[in-house]
C-alpha atoms as a PDB file:
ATOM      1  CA  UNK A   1     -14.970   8.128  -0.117  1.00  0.00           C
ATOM      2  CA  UNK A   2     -12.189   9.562   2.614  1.00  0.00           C
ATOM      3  CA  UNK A   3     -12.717   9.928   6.235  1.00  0.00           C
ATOM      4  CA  UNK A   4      -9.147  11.542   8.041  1.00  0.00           C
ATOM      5  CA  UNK A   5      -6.339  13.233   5.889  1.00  0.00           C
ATOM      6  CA  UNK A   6      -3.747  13.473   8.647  1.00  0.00           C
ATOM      7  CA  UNK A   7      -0.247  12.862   8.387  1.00  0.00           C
ATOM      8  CA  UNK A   8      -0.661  11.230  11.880  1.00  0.00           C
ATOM      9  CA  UNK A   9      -2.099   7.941  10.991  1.00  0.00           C
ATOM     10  CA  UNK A  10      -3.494   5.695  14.001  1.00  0.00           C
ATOM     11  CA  UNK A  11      -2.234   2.785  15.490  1.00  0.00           C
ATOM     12  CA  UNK A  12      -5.344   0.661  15.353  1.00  0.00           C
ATOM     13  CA  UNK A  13      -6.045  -0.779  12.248  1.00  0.00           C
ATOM     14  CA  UNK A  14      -9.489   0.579  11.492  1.00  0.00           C
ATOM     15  CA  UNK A  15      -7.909   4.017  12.059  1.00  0.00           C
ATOM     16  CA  UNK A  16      -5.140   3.140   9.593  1.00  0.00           C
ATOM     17  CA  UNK A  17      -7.038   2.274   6.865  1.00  0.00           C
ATOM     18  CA  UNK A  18      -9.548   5.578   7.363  1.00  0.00           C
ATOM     19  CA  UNK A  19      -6.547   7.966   7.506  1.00  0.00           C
ATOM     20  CA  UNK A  20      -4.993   9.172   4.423  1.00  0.00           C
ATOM     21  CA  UNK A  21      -2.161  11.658   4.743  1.00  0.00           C
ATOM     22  CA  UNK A  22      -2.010  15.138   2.945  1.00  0.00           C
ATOM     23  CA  UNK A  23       0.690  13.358   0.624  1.00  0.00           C
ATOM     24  CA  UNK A  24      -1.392  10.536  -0.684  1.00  0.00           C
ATOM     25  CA  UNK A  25      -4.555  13.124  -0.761  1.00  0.00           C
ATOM     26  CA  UNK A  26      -2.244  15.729  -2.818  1.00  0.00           C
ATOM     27  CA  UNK A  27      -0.595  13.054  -5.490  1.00  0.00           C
ATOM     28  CA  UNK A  28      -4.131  11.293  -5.970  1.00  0.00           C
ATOM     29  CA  UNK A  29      -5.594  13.998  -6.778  1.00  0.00           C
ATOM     30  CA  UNK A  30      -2.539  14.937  -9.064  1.00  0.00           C
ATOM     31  CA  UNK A  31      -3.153  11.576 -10.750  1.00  0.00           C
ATOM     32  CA  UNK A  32      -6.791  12.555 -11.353  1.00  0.00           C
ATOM     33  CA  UNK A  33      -5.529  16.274 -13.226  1.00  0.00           C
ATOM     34  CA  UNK A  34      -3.000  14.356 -15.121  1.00  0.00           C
ATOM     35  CA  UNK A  35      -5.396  12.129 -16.470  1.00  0.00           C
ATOM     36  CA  UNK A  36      -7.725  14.707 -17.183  1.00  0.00           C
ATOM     37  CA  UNK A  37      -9.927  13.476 -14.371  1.00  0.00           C
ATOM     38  CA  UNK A  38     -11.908  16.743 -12.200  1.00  0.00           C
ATOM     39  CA  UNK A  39     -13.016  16.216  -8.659  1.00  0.00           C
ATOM     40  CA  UNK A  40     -16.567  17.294  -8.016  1.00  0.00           C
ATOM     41  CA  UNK A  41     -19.076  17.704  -5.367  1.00  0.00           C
ATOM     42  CA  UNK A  42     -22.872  16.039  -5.155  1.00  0.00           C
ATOM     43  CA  UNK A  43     -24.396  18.797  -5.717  1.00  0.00           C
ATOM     44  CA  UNK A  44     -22.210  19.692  -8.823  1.00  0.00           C
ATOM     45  CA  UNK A  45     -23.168  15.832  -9.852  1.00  0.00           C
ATOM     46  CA  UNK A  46     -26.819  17.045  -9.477  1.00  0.00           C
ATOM     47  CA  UNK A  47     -26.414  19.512 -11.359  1.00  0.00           C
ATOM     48  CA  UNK A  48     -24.673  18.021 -14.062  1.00  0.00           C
ATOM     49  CA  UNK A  49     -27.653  15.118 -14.315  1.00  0.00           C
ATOM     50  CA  UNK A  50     -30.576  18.024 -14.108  1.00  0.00           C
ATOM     51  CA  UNK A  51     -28.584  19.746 -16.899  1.00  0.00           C
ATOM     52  CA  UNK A  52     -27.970  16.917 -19.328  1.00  0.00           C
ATOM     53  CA  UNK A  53     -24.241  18.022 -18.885  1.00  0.00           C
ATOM     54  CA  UNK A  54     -21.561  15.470 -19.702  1.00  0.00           C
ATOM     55  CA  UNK A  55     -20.087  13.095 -16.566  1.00  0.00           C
ATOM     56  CA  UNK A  56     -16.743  11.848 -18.348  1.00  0.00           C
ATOM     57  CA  UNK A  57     -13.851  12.817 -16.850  1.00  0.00           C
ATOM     58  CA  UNK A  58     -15.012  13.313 -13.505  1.00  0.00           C
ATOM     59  CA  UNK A  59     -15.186  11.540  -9.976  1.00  0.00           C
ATOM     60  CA  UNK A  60     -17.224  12.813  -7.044  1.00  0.00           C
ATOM     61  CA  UNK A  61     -15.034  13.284  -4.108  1.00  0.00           C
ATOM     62  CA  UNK A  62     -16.767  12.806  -0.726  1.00  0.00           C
ATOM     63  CA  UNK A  63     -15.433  13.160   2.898  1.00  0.00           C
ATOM     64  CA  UNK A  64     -17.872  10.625   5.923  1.00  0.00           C
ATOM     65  CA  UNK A  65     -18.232  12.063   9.871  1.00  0.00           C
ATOM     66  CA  UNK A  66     -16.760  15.571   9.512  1.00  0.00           C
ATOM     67  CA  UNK A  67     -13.231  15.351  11.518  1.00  0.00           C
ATOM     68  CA  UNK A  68     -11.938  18.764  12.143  1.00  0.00           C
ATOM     69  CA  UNK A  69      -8.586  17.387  10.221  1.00  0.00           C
ATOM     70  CA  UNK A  70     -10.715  17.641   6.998  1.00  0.00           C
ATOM     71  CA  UNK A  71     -10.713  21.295   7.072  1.00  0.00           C
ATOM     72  CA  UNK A  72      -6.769  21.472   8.104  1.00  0.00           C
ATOM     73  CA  UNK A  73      -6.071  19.305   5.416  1.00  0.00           C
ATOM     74  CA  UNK A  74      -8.329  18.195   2.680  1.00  0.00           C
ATOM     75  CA  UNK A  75      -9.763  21.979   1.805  1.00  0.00           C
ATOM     76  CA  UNK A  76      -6.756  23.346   1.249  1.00  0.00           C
ATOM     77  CA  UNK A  77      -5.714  20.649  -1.364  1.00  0.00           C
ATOM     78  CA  UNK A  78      -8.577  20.453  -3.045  1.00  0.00           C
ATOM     79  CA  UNK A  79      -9.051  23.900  -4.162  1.00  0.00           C
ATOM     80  CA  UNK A  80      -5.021  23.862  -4.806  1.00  0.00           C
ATOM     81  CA  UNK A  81      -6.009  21.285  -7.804  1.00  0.00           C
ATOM     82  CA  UNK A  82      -9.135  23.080  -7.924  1.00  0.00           C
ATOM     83  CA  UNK A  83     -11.759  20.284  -6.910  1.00  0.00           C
ATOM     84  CA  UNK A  84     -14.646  20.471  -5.075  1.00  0.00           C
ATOM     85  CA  UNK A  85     -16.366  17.779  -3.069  1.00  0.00           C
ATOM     86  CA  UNK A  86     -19.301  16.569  -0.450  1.00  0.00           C
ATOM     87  CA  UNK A  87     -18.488  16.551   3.135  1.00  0.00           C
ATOM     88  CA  UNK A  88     -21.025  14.946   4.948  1.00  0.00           C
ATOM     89  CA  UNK A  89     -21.343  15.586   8.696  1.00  0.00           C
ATOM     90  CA  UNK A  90     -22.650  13.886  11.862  1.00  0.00           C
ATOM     91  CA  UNK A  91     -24.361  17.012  13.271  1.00  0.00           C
ATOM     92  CA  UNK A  92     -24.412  15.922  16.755  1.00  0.00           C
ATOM     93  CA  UNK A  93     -20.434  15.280  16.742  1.00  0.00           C
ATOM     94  CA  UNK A  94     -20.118  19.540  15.182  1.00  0.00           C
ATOM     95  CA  UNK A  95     -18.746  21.486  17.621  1.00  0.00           C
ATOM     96  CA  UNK A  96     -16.457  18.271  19.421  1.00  0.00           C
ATOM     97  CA  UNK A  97     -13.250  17.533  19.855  1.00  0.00           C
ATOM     98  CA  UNK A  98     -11.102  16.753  16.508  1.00  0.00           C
ATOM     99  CA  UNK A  99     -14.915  17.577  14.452  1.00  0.00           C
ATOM    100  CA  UNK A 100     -15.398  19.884  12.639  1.00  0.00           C
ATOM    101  CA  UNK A 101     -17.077  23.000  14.249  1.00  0.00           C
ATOM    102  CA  UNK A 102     -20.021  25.176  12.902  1.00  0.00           C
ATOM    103  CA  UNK A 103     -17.887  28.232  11.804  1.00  0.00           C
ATOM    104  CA  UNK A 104     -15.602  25.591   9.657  1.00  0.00           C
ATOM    105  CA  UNK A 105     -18.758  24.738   7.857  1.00  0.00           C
ATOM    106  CA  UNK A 106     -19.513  28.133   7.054  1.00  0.00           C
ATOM    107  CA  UNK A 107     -16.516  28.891   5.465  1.00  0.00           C
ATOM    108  CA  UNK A 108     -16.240  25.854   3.720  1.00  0.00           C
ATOM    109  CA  UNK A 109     -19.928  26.401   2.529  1.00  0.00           C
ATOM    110  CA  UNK A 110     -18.437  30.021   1.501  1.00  0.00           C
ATOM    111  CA  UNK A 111     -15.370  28.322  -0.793  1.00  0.00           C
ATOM    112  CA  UNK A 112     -18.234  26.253  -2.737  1.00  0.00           C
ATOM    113  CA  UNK A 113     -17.663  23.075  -1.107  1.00  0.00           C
ATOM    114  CA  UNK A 114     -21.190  20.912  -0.352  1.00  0.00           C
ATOM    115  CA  UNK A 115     -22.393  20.200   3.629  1.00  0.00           C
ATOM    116  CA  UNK A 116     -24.817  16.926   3.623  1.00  0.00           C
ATOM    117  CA  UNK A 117     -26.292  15.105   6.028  1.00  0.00           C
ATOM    118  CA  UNK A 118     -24.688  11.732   7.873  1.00  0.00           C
ATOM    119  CA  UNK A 119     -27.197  11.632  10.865  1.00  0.00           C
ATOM    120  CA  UNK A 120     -27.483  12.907  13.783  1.00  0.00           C
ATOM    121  CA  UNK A 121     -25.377  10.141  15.643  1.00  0.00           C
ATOM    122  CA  UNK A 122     -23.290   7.663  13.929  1.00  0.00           C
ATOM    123  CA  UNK A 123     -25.599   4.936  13.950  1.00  0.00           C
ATOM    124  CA  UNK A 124     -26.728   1.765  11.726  1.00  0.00           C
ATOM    125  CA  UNK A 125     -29.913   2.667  10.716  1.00  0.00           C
ATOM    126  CA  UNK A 126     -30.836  -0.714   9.252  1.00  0.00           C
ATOM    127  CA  UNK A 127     -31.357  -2.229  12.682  1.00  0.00           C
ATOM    128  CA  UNK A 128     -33.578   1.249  13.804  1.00  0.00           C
ATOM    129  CA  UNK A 129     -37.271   1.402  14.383  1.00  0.00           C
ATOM    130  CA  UNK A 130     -38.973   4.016  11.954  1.00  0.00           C
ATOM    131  CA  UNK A 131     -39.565   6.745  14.329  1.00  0.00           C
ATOM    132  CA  UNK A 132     -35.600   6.144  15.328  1.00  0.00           C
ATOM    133  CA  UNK A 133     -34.556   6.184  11.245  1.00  0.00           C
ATOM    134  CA  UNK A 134     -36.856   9.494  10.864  1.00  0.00           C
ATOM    135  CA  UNK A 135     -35.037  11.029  13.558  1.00  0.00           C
ATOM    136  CA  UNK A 136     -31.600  10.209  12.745  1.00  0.00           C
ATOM    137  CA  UNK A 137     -32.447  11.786   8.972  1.00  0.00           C
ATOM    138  CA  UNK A 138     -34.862  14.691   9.270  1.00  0.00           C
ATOM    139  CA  UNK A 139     -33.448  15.855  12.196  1.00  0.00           C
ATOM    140  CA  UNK A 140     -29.657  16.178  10.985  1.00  0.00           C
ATOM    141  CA  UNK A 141     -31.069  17.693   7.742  1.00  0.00           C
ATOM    142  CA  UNK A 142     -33.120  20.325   8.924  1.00  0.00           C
ATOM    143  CA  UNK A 143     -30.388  21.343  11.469  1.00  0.00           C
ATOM    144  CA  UNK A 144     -27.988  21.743   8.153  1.00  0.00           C
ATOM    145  CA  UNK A 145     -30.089  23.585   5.987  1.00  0.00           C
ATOM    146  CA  UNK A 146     -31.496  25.630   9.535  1.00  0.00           C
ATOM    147  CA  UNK A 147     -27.632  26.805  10.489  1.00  0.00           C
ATOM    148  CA  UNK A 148     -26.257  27.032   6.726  1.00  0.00           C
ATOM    149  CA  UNK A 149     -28.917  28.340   4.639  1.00  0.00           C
ATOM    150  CA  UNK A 150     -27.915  25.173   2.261  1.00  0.00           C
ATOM    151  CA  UNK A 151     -29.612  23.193   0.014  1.00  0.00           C
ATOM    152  CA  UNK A 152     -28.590  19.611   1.458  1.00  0.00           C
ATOM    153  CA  UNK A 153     -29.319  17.808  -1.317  1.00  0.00           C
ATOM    154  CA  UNK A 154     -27.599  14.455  -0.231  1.00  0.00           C
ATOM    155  CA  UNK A 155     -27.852  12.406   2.705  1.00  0.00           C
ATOM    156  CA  UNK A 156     -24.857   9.536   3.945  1.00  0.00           C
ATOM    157  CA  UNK A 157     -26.341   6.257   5.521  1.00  0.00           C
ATOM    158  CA  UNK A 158     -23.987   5.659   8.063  1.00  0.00           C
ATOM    159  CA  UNK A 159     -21.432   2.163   7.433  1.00  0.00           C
ATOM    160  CA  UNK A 160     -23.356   2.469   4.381  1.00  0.00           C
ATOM    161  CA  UNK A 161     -26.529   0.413   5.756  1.00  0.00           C
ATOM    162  CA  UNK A 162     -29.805   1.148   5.456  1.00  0.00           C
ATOM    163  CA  UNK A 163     -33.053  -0.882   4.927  1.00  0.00           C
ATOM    164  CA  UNK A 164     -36.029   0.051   2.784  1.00  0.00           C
ATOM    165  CA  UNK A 165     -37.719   1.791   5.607  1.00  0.00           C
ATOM    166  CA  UNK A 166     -34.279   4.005   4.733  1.00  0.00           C
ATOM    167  CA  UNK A 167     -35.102   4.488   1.315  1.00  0.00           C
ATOM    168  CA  UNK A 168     -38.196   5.861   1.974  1.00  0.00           C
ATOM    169  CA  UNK A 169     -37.613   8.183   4.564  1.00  0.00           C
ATOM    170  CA  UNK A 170     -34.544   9.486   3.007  1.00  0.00           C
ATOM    171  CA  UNK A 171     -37.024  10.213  -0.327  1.00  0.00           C
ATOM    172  CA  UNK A 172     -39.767  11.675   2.089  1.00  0.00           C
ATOM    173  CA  UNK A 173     -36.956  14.007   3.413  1.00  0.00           C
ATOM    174  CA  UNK A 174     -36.736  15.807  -0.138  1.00  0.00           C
ATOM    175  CA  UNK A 175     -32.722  15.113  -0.632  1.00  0.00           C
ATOM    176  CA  UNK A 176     -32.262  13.711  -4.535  1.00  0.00           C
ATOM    177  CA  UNK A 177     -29.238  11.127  -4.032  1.00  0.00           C
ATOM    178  CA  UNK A 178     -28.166   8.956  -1.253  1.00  0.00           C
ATOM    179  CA  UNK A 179     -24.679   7.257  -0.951  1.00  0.00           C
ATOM    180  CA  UNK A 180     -23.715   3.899   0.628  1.00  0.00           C
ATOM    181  CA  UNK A 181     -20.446   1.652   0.302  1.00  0.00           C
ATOM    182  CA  UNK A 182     -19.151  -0.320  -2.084  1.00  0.00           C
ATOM    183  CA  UNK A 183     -15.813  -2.676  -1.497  1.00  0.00           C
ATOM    184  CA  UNK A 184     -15.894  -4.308  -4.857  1.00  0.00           C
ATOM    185  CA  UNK A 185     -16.022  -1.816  -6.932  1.00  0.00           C
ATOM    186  CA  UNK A 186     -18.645  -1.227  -8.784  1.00  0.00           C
ATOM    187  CA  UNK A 187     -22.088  -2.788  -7.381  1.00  0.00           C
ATOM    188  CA  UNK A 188     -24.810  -1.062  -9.574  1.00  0.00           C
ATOM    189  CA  UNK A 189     -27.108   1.159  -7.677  1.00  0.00           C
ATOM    190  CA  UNK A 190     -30.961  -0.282  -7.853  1.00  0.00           C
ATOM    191  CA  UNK A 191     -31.590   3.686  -7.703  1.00  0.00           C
ATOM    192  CA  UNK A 192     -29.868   7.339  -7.276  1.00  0.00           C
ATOM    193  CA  UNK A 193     -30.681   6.525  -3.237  1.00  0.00           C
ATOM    194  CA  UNK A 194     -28.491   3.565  -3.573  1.00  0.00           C
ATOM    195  CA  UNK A 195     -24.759   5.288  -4.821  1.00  0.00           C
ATOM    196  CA  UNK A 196     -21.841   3.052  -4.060  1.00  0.00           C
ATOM    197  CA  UNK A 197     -18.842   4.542  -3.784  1.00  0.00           C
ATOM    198  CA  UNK A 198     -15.166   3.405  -3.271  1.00  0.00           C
ATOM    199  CA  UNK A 199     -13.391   3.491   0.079  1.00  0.00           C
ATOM    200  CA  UNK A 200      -9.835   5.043  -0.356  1.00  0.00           C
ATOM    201  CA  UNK A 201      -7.424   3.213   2.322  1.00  0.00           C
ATOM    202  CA  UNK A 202      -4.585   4.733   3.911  1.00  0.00           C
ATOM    203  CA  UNK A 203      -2.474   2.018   2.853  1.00  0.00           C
ATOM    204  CA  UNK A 204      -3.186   2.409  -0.703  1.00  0.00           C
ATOM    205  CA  UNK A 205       0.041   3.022  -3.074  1.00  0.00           C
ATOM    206  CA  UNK A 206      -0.969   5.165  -5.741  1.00  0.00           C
ATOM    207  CA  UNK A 207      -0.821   2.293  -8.173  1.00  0.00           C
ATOM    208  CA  UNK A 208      -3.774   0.857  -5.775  1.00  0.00           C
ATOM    209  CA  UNK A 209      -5.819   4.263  -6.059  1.00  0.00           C
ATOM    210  CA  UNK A 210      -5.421   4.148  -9.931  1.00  0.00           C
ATOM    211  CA  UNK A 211      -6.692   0.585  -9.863  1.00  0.00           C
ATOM    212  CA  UNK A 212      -9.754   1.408  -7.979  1.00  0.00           C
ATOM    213  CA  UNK A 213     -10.487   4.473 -10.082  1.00  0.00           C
ATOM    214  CA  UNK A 214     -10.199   2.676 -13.280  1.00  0.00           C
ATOM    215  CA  UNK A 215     -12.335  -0.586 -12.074  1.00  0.00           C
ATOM    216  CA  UNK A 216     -15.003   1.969 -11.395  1.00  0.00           C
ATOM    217  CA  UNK A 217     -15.082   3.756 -14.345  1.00  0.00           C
ATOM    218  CA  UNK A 218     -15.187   0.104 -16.660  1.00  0.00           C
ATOM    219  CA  UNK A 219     -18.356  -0.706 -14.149  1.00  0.00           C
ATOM    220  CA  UNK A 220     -19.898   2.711 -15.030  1.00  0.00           C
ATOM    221  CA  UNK A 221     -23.727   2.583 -14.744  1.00  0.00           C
ATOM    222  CA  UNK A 222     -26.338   4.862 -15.707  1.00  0.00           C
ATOM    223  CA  UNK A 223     -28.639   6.831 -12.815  1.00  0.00           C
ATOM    224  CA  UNK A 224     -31.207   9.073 -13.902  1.00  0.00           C
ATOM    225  CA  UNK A 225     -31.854  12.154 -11.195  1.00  0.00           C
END
């Protein structure tokens, strides 16, 4: 899970840790190709699951609340090493200063890259009423697949909290996987609406990165689409 690629990393700490430059984005995923390791999107995990196809030797690459610096940076990387990945968007924030506009999506949708949904606003939906939660979700998914034509077949919980009011909505929405958090690496999901996933820091050294990768991949669980 990334947030910024920027090579101007924030002063604040939170900002820090959510902004990894173009040189840490470009020599992870250099690691990955040298350890025979390809990046792929949700929907390419889908896919893969529907299919029967095998998952070793690949990570799903996923990019939270659409910054604009996303489509400076991390597309152009990516399809340099020839990855894909999910980017999923806060559809009220398109169209914003540093987020990422409409016509980005579309050409990003064009290069083969996945658009998913993160919500309408960035809000906790654990703490939501139901009507709230089924706004938050339906609403930023039908916008998505409205504007892009696309499938949307994943949905981000914002923080990664959700409640199982969540669960069920998200289901009810028709998307087939949901992701959340994870900071230790691997907690199994109860379900494919429950994905953890591992936050890459900014202040990672690419020792760190490896570490995370490889504590993953020893915790690997099985999730049936």
């Amino acid at each position: 899970m990334y947030h910024r690629i920027d090579a101007d990393r924030p002063a604040d700490v939170v900002g820090r840790e959510l902004t990894v430059t173009p040189m840490q984005f470009a020599e992870q995923l250099a690691y990955l190709k040298a350890n025979g390791i390809t990046g792929i999107s949700m929907e390419q995990l889908r896919e893969r699951l529907e299919s029967g196809a095998p998952l070793d030797h690949t990570v799903v690459l996923t990019f939270d609340d659409g910054y604009a610096d996303q489509y400076d940076n991390a597309v152009p990387i990516l399809h340099e090493y020839g990855d894909q990945a999910t980017f999923y968007v806060v559809t009220g924030l398109l169209d914003t200063p540093r987020h990422l506009s409409w016509a980005q999506l579309t050409v990003m949708q064009a290069l083969g890259d996945d658009i998913a949904a993160h919500g309408v606003e960035h809000q906790d939906l654990s703490v939501m009423s139901p009507a709230q939660q089924a706004y938050q979700i339906d609403d930023s998914i039908a916008m998505l697949r409205r504007r892009l034509h696309a499938l949307v077949g994943s949905y981000c919980y914002p923080s990664g909290r959700f409640n199982r009011t969540t669960l069920s909505l998200v289901q009810s929405a028709g998307v087939d996987m949901a992701v959340t958090t994870d900071r230790s690496y691997v907690i199994a999901p109860e379900n494919r609406f429950e994905l953890p996933r591992i936050r890459v820091r900014g202040d990672w050294q690419i020792r760190e990165f490896a570490g995370a990768i490889q504590s993953g991949l020893e915790k690997a669980q099985i999730v049936r689409i």
